[in-house]
N, C-alpha and C. Protein backbone atom coordinates (compact mmCIF):
# COMPACT_ATOMS: atom_id res chain seq x y z
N UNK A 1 -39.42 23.54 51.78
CA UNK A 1 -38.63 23.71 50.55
C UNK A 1 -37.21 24.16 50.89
N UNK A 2 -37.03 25.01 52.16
CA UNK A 2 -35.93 25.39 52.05
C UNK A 2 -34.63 24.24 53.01
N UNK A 3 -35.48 23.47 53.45
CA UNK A 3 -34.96 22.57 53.91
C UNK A 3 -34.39 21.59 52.82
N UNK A 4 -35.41 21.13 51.79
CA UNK A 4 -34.52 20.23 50.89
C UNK A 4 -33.62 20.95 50.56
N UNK A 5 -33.48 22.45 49.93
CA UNK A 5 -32.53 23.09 49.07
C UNK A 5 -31.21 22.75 49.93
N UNK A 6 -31.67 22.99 51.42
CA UNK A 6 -29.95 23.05 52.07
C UNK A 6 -29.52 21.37 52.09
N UNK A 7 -30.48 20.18 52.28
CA UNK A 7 -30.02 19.11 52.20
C UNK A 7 -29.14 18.65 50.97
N UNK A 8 -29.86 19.28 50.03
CA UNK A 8 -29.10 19.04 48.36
C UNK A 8 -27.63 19.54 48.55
N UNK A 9 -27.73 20.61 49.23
CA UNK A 9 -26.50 21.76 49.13
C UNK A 9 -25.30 20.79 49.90
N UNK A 10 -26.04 20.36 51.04
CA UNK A 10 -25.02 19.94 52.03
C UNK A 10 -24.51 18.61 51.21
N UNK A 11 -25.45 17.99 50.69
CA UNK A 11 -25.21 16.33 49.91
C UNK A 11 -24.19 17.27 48.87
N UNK A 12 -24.15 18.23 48.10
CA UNK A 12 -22.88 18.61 47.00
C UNK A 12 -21.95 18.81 47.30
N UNK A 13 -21.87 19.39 48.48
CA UNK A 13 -20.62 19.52 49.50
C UNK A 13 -19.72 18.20 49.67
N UNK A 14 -20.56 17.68 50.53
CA UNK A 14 -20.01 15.90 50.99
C UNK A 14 -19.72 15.55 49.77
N UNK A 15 -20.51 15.09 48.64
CA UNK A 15 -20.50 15.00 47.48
C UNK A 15 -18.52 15.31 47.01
N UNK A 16 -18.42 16.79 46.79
CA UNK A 16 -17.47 17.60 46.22
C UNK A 16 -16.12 17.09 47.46
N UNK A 17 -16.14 17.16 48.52
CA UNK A 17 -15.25 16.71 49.03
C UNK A 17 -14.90 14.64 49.26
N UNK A 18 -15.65 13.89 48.78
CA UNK A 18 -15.05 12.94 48.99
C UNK A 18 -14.82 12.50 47.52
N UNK A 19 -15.43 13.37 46.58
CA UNK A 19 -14.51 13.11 45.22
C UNK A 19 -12.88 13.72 44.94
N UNK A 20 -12.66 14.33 46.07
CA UNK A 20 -11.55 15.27 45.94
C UNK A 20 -10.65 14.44 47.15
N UNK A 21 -11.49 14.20 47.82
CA UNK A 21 -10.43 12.81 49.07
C UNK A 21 -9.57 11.22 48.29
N UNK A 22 -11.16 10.96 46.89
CA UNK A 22 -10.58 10.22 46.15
C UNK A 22 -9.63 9.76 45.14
N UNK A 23 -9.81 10.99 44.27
CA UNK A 23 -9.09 11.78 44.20
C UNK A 23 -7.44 11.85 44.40
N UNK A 24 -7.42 12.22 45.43
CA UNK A 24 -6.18 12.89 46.41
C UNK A 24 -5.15 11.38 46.60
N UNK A 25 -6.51 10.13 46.86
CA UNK A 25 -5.75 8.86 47.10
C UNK A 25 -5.43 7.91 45.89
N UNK A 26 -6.10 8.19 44.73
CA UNK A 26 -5.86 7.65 43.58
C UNK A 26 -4.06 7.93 43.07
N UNK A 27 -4.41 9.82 43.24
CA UNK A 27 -2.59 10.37 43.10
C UNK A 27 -1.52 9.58 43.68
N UNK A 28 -2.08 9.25 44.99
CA UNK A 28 -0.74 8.94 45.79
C UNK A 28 -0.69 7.69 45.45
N UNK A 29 -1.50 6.82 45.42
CA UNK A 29 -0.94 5.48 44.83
C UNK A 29 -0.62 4.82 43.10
N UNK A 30 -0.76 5.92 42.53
CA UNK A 30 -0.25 6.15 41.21
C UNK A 30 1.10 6.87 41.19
N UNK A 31 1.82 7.52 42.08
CA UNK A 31 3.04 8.32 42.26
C UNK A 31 3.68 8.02 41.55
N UNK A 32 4.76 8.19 40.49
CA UNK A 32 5.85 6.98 40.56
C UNK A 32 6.81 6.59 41.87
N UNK A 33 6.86 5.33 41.56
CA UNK A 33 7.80 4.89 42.59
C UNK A 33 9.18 5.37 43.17
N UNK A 34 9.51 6.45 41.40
CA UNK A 34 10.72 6.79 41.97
C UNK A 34 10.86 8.36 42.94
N UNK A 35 9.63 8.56 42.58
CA UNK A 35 9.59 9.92 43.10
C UNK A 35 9.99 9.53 44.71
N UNK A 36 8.87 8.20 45.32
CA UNK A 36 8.85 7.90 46.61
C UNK A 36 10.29 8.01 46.88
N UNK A 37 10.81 7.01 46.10
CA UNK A 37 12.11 6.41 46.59
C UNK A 37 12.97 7.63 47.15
N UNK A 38 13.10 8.66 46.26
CA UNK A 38 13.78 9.55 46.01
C UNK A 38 13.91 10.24 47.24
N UNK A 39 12.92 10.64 47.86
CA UNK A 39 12.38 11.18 49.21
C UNK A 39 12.64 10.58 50.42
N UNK A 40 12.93 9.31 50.56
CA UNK A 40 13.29 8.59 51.38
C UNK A 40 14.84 8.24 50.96
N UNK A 41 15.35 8.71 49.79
CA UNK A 41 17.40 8.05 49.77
C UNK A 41 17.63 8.50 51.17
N UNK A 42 18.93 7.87 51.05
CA UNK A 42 19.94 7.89 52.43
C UNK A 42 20.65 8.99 51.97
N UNK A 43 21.64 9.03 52.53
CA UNK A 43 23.04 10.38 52.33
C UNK A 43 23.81 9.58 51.57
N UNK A 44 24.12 9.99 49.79
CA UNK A 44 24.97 9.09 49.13
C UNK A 44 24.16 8.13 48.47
N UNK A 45 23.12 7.67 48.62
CA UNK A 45 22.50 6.85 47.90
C UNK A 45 22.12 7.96 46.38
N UNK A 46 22.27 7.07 45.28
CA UNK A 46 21.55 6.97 44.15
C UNK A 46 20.40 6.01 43.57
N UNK A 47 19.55 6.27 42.80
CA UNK A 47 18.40 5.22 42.09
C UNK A 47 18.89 5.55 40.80
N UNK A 48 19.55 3.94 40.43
CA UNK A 48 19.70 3.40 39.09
C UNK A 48 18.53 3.09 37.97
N UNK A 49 17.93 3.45 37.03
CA UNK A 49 17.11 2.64 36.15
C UNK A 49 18.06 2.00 34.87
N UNK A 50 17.98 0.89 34.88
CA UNK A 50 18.93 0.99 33.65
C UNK A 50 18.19 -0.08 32.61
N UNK A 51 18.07 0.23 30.95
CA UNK A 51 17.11 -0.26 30.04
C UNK A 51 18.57 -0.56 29.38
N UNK A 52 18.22 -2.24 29.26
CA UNK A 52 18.82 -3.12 28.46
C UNK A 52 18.36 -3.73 27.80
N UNK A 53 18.34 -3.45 26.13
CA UNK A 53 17.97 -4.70 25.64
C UNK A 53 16.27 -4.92 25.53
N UNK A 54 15.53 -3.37 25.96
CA UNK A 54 14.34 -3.98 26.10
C UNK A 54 13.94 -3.87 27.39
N UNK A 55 14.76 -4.59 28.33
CA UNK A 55 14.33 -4.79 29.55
C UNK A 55 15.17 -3.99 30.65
N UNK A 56 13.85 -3.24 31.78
CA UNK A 56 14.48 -2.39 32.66
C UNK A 56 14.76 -3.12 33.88
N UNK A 57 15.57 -2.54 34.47
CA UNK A 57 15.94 -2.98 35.97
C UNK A 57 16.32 -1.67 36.56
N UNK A 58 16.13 -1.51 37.87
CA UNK A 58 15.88 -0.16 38.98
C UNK A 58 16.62 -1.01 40.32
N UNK A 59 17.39 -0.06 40.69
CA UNK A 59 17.95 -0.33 42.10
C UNK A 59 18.82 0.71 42.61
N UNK A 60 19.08 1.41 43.85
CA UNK A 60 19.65 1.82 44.96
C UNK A 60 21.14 1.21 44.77
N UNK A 61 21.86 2.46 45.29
CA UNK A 61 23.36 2.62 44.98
C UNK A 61 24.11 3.07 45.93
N UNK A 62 24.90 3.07 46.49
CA UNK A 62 25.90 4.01 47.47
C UNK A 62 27.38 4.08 46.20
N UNK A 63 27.41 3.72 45.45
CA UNK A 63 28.51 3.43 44.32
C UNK A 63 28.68 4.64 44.05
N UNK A 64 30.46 5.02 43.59
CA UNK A 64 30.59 6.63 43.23
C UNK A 64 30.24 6.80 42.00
N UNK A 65 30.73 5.63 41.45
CA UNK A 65 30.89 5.71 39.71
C UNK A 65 29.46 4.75 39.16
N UNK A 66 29.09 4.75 37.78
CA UNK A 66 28.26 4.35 36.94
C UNK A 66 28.56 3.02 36.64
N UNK A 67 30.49 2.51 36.41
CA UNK A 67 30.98 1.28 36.61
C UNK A 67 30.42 0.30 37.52
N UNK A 68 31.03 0.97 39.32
CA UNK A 68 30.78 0.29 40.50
C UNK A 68 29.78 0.14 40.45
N UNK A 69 28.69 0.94 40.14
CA UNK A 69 26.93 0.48 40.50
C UNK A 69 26.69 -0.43 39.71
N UNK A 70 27.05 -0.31 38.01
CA UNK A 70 26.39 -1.71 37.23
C UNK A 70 27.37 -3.35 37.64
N UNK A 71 28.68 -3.13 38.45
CA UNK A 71 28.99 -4.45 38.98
C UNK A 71 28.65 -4.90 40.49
N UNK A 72 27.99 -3.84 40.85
CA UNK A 72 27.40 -4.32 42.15
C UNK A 72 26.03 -4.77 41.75
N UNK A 73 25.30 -4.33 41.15
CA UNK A 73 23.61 -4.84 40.64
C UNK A 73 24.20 -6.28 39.57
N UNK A 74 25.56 -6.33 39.34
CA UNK A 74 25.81 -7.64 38.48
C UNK A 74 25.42 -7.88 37.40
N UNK A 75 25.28 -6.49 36.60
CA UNK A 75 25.11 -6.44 35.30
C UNK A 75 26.40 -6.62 34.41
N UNK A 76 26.91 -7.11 33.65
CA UNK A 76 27.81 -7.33 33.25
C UNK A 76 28.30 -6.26 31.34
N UNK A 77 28.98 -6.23 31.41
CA UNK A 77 29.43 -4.92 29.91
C UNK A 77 30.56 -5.88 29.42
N UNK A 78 30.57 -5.89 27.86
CA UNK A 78 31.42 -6.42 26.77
C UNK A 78 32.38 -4.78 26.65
N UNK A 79 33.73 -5.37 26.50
CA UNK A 79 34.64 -4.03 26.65
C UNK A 79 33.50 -3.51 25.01
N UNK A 80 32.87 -3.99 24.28
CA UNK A 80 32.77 -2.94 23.13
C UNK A 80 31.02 -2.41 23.45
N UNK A 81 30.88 -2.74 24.72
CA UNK A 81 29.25 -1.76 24.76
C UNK A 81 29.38 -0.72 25.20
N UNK A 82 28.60 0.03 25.26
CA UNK A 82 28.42 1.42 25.32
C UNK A 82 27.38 2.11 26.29
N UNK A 83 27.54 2.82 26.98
CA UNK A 83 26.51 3.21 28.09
C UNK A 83 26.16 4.92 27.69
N UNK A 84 25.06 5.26 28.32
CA UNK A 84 24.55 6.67 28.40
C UNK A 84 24.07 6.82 29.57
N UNK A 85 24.24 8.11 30.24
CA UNK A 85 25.78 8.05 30.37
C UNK A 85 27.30 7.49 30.71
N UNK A 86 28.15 8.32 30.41
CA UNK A 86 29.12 7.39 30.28
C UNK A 86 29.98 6.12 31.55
N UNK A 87 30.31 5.02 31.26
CA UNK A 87 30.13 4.36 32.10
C UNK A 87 31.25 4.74 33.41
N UNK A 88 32.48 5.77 32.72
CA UNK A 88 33.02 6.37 34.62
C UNK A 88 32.89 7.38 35.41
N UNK A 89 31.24 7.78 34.52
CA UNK A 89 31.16 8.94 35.01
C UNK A 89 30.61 9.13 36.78
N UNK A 90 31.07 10.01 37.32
CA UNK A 90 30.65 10.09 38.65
C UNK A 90 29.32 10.23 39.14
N UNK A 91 28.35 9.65 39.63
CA UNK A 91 27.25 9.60 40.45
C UNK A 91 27.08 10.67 41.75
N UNK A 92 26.21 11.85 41.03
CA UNK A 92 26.10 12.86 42.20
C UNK A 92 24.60 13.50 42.42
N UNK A 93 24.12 13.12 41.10
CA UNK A 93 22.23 12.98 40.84
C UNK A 93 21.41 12.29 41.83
N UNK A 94 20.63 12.70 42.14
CA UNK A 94 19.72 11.21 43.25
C UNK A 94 19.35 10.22 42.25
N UNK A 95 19.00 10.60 40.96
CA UNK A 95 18.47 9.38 40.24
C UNK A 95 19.22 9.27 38.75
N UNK A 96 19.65 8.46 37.79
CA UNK A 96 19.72 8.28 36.83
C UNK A 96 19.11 7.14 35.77
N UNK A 97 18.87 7.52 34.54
CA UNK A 97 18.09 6.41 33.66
C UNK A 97 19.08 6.44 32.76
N UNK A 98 19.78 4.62 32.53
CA UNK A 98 21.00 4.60 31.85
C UNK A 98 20.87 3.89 31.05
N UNK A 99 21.26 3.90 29.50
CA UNK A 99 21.13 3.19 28.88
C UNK A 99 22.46 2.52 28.35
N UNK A 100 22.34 0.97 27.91
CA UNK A 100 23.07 0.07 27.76
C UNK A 100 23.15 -0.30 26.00
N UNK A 101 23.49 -0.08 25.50
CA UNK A 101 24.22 -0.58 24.08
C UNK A 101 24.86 -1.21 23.50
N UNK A 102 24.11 -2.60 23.29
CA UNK A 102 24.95 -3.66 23.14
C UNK A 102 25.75 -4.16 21.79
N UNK A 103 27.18 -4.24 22.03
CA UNK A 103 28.07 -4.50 21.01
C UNK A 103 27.20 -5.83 20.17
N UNK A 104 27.06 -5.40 18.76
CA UNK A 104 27.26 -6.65 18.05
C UNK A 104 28.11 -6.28 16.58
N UNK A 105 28.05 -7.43 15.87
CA UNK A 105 28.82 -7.46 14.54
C UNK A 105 28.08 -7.27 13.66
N UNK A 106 28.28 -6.06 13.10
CA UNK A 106 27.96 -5.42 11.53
C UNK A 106 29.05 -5.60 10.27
N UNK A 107 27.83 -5.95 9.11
CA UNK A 107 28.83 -5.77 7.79
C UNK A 107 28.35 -4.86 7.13
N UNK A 108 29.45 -4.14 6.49
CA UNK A 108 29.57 -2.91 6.14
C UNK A 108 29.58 -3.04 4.34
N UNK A 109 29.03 -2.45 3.59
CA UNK A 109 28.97 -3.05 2.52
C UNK A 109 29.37 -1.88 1.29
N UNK A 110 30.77 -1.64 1.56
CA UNK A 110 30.82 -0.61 0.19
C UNK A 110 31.06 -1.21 -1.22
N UNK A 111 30.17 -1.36 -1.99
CA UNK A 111 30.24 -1.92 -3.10
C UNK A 111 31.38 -3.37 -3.21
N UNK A 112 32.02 -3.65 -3.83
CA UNK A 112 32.58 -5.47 -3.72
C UNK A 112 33.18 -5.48 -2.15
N UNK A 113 33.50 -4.14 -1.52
CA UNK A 113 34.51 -4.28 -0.57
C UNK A 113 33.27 -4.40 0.96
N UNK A 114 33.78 -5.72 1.57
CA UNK A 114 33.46 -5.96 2.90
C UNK A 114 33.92 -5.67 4.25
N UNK A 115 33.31 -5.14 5.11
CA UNK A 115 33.99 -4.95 6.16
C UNK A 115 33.12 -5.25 7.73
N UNK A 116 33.51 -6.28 8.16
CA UNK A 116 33.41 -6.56 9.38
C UNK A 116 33.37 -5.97 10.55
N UNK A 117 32.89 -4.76 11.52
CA UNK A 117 32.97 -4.67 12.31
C UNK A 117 32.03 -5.06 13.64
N UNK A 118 32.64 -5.22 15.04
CA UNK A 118 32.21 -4.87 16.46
C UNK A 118 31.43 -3.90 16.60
N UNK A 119 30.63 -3.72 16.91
CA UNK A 119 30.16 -2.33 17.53
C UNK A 119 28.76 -1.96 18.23
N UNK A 120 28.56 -0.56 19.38
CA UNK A 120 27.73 -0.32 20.23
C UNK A 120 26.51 0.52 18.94
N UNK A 121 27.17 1.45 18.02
CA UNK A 121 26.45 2.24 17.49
C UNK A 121 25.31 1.91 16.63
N UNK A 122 24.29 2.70 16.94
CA UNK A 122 23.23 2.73 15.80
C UNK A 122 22.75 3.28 14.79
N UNK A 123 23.81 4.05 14.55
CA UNK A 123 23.41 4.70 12.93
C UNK A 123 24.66 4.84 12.14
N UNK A 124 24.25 4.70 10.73
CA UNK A 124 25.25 4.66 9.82
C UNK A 124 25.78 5.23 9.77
N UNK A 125 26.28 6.89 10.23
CA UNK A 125 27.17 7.50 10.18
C UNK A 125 28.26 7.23 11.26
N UNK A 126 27.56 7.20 12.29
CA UNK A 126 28.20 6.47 13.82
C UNK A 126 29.40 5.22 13.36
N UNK A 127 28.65 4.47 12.29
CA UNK A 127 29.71 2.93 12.62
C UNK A 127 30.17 3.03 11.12
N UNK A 128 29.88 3.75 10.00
CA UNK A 128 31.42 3.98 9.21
C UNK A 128 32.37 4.87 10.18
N UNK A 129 31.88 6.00 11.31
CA UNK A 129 33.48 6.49 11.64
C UNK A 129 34.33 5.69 12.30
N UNK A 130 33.47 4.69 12.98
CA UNK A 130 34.01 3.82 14.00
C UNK A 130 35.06 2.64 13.08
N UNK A 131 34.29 2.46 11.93
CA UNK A 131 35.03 1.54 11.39
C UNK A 131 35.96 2.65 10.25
N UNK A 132 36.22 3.63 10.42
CA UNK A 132 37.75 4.66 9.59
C UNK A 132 36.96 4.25 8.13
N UNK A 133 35.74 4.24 7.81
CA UNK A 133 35.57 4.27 6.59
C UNK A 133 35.00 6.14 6.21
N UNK A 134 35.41 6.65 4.80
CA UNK A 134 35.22 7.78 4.52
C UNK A 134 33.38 8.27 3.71
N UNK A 135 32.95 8.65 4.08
CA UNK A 135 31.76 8.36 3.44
C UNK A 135 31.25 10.49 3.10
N UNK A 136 30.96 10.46 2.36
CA UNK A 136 30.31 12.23 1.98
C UNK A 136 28.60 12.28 1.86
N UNK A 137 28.77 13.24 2.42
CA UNK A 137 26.75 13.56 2.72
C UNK A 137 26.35 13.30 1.45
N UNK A 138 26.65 12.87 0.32
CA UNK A 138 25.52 12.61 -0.88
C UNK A 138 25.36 11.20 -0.92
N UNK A 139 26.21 10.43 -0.30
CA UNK A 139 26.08 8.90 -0.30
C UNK A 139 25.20 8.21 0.51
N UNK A 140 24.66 7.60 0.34
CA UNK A 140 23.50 6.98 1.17
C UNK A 140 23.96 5.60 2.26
N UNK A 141 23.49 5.83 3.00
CA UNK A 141 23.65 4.53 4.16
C UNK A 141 22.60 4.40 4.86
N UNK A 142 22.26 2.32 4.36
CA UNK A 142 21.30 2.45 4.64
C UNK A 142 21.43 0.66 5.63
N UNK A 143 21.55 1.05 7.05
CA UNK A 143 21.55 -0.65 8.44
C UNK A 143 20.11 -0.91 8.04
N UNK A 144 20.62 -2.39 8.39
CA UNK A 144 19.15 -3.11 7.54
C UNK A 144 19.84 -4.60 7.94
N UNK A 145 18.64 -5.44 8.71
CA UNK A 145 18.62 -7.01 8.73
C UNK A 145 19.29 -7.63 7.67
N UNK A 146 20.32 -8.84 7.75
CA UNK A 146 20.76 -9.32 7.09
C UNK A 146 19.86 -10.12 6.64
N UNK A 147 19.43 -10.33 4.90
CA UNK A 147 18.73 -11.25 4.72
C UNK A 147 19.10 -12.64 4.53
N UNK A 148 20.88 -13.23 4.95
CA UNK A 148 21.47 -14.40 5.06
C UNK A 148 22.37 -14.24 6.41
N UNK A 149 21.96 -14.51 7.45
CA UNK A 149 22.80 -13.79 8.63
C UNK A 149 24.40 -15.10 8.77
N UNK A 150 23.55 -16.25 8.15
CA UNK A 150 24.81 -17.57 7.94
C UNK A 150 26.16 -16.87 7.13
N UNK A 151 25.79 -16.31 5.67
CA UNK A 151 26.24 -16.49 5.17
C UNK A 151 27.06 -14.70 5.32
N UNK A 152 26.25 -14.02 5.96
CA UNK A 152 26.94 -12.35 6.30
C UNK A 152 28.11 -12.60 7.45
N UNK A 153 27.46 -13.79 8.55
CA UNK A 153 28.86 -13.77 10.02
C UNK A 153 28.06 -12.64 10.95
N UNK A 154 26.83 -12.09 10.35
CA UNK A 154 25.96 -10.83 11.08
C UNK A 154 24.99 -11.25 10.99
N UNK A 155 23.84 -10.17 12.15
CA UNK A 155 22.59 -10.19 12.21
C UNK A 155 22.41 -8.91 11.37
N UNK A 156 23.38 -8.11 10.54
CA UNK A 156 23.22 -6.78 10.60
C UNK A 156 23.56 -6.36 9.11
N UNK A 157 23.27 -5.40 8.17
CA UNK A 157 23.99 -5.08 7.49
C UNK A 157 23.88 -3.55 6.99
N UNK A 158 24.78 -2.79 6.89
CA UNK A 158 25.26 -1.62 6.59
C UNK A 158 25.67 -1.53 4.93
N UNK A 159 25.44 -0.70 4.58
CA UNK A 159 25.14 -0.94 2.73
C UNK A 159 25.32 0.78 2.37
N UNK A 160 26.31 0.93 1.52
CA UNK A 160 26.59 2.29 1.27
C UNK A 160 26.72 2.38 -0.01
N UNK A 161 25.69 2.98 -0.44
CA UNK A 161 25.12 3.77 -1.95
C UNK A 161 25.89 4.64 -2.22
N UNK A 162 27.17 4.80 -3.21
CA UNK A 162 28.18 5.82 -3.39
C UNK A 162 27.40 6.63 -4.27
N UNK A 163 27.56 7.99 -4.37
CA UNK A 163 27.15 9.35 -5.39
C UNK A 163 28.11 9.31 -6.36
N UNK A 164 27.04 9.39 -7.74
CA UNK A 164 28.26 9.66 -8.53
C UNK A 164 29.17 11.00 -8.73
N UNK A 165 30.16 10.88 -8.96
CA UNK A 165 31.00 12.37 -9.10
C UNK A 165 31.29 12.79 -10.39
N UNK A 166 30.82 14.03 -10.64
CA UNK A 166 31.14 14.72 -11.89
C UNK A 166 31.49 16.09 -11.90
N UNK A 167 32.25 16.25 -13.18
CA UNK A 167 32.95 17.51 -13.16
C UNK A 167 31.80 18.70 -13.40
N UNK A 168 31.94 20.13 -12.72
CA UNK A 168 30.77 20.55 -12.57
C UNK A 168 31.31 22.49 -12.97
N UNK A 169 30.91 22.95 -14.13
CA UNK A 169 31.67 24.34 -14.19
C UNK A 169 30.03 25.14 -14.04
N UNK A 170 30.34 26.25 -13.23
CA UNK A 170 29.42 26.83 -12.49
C UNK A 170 30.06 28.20 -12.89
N UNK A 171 29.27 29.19 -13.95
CA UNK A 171 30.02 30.11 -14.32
C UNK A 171 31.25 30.67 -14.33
N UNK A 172 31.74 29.58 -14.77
CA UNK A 172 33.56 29.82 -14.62
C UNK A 172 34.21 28.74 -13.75
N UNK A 173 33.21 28.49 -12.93
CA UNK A 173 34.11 28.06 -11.67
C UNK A 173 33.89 26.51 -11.25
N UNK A 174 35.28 26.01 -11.51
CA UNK A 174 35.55 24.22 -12.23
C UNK A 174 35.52 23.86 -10.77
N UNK A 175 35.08 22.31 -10.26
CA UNK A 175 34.83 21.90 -9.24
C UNK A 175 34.40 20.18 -9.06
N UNK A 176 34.49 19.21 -8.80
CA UNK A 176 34.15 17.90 -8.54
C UNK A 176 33.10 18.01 -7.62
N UNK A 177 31.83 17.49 -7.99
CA UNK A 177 30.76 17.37 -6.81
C UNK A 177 29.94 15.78 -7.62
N UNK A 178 29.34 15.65 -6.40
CA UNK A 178 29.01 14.36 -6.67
C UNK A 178 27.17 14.42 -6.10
N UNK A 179 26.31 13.42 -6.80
CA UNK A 179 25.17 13.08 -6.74
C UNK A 179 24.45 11.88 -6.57
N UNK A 180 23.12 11.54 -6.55
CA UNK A 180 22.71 10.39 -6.35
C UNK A 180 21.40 10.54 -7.53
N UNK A 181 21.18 11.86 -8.11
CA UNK A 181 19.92 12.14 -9.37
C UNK A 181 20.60 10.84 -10.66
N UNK A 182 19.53 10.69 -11.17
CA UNK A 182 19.87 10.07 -12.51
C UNK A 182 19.54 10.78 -13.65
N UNK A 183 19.29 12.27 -13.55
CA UNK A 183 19.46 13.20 -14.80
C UNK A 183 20.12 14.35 -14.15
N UNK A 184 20.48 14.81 -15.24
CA UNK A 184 20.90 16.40 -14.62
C UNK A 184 20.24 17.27 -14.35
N UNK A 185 18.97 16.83 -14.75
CA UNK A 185 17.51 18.05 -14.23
C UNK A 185 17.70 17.66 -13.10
N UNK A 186 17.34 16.15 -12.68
CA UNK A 186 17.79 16.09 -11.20
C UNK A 186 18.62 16.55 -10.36
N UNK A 187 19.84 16.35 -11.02
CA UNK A 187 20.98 16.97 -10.14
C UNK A 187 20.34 18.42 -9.87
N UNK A 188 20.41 19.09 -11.06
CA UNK A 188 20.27 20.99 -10.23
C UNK A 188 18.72 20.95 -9.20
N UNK A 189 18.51 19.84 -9.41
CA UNK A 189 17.21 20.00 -8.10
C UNK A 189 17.79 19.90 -6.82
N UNK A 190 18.40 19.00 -6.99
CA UNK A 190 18.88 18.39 -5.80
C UNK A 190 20.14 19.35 -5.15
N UNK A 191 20.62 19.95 -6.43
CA UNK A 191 21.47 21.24 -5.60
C UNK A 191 20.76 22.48 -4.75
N UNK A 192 19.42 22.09 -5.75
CA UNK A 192 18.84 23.43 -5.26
C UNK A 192 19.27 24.67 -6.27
N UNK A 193 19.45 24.53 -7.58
CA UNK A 193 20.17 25.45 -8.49
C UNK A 193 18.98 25.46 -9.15
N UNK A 194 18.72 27.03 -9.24
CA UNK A 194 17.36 27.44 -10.57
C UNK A 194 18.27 28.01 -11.80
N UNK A 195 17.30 27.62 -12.55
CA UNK A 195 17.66 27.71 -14.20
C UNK A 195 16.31 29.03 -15.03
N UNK A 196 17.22 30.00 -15.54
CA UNK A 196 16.28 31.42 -15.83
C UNK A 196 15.92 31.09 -17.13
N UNK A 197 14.90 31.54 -17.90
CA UNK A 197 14.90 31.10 -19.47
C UNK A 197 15.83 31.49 -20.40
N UNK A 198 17.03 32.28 -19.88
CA UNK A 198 18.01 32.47 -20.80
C UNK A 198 19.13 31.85 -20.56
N UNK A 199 19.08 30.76 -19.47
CA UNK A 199 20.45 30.11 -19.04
C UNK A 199 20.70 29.23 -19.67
N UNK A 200 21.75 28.27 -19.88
CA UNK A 200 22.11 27.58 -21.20
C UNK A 200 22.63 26.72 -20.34
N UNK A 201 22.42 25.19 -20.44
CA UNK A 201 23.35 23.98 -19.64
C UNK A 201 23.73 22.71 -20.55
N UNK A 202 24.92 22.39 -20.77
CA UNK A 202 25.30 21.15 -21.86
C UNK A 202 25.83 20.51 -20.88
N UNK A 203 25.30 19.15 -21.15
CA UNK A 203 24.79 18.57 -21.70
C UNK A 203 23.48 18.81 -21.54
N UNK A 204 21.86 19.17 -22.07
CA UNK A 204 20.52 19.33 -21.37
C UNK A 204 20.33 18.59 -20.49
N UNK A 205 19.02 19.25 -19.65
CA UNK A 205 18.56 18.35 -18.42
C UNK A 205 18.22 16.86 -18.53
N UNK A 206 17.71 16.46 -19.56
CA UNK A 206 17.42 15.00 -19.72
C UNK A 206 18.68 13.88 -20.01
N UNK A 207 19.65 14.66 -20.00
CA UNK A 207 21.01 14.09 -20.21
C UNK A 207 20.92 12.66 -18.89
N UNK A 208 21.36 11.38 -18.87
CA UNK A 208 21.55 11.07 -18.04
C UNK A 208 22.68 10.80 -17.34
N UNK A 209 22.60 10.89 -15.82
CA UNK A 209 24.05 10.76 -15.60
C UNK A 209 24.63 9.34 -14.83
């Protein structure tokens, strides 16, 4: 008996160590690649990843700048794209993951008025500043597929929901503010303004505005 016990013992052992050998070799050939790479750079070398579009590409650098490396790998940039980070910035990291932002043409849609622009950015606040248009946090902007891209000149369209503005006296105190509620109950919601049972507001809340 005490012989099987130690055979079992010794089989959990063997057992416990070649699950831990397996283990050990599963890690290393799951590594990432860049870790390897990383460990093996030269003096001056960098590892580029750079995601374009969807699609990545990875390569080795001696390049100082972010420029020189994406025209030595022969990636090519429209003066209106946009990189992260920036594209002269100096290379002193062993590795960077860069992203590419590709210029296209957006229309901008403030009510009858159209506007055409170029651009890297992806959010509506980003490409009214780019395009010097004025826009206030109650107005809505909302990029969205052109549903006639023939007839837009875009794949893109930018569409800005103006707030209406009304004159607003706040115990005494006269002021222009503007909204997007369609009652005035709404509005003081949307200010965030409570109303006590003795407070008095003209026009009433169901007023529309």
């Amino acid at each position: 008996m005490k012989n099987i016990a130690r055979m079992k013992l010794r089989w959990l052992i063997t057992g416990s160590m070649l699950l831990a050998l397996a283990g050990l070799s599963v890690y290393t050939a799951i590594m990432p690649k860049a870790r390897a790479d990383e460990r093996s750079l030269a003096v001056g070398e960098h590892i580029i990843t750079v995601h374009d579009d969807g699609q990545s590409k990875g390569f080795i650098t001696k390049k100082q700048t972010l420029r020189e490396a994406l025209a030595e790998a022969a990636i090519k940039l429209d003066r209106n794209d946009r990189t992260e980070p920036n594209i002269d910035e100096r290379l002193v990291a062993n590795s960077y993951n860069v992203n590419i932002y590709r210029a296209r043409t957006v229309v901008v849609k403030d009510g009858s008025q159209l506007t055409k622009i170029i651009t890297s950015y992806r959010t509506g606040k980003q490409i009214v500043k780019q395009a010097g248009i004025a826009v206030r946090d109650e107005d809505i902007l909302t990029l969205s597929q052109s549903n006639s891209p023939m007839r837009d000149s875009a794949a893109e369209v930018l569409s800005i929901k103006r707030a209406v503005p009304f004159n607003f006296d706040f115990y005494g105190k006269k002021a222009t503010s503007y909204t997007q509620a369609q009652t005035i109950g709404e509005m003081l919601a949307e200010k965030h303004i409570k109303m006590s049972a003795n407070d008095v507001i003209v026009p009433n809340k169901d007023t529309k505005i």
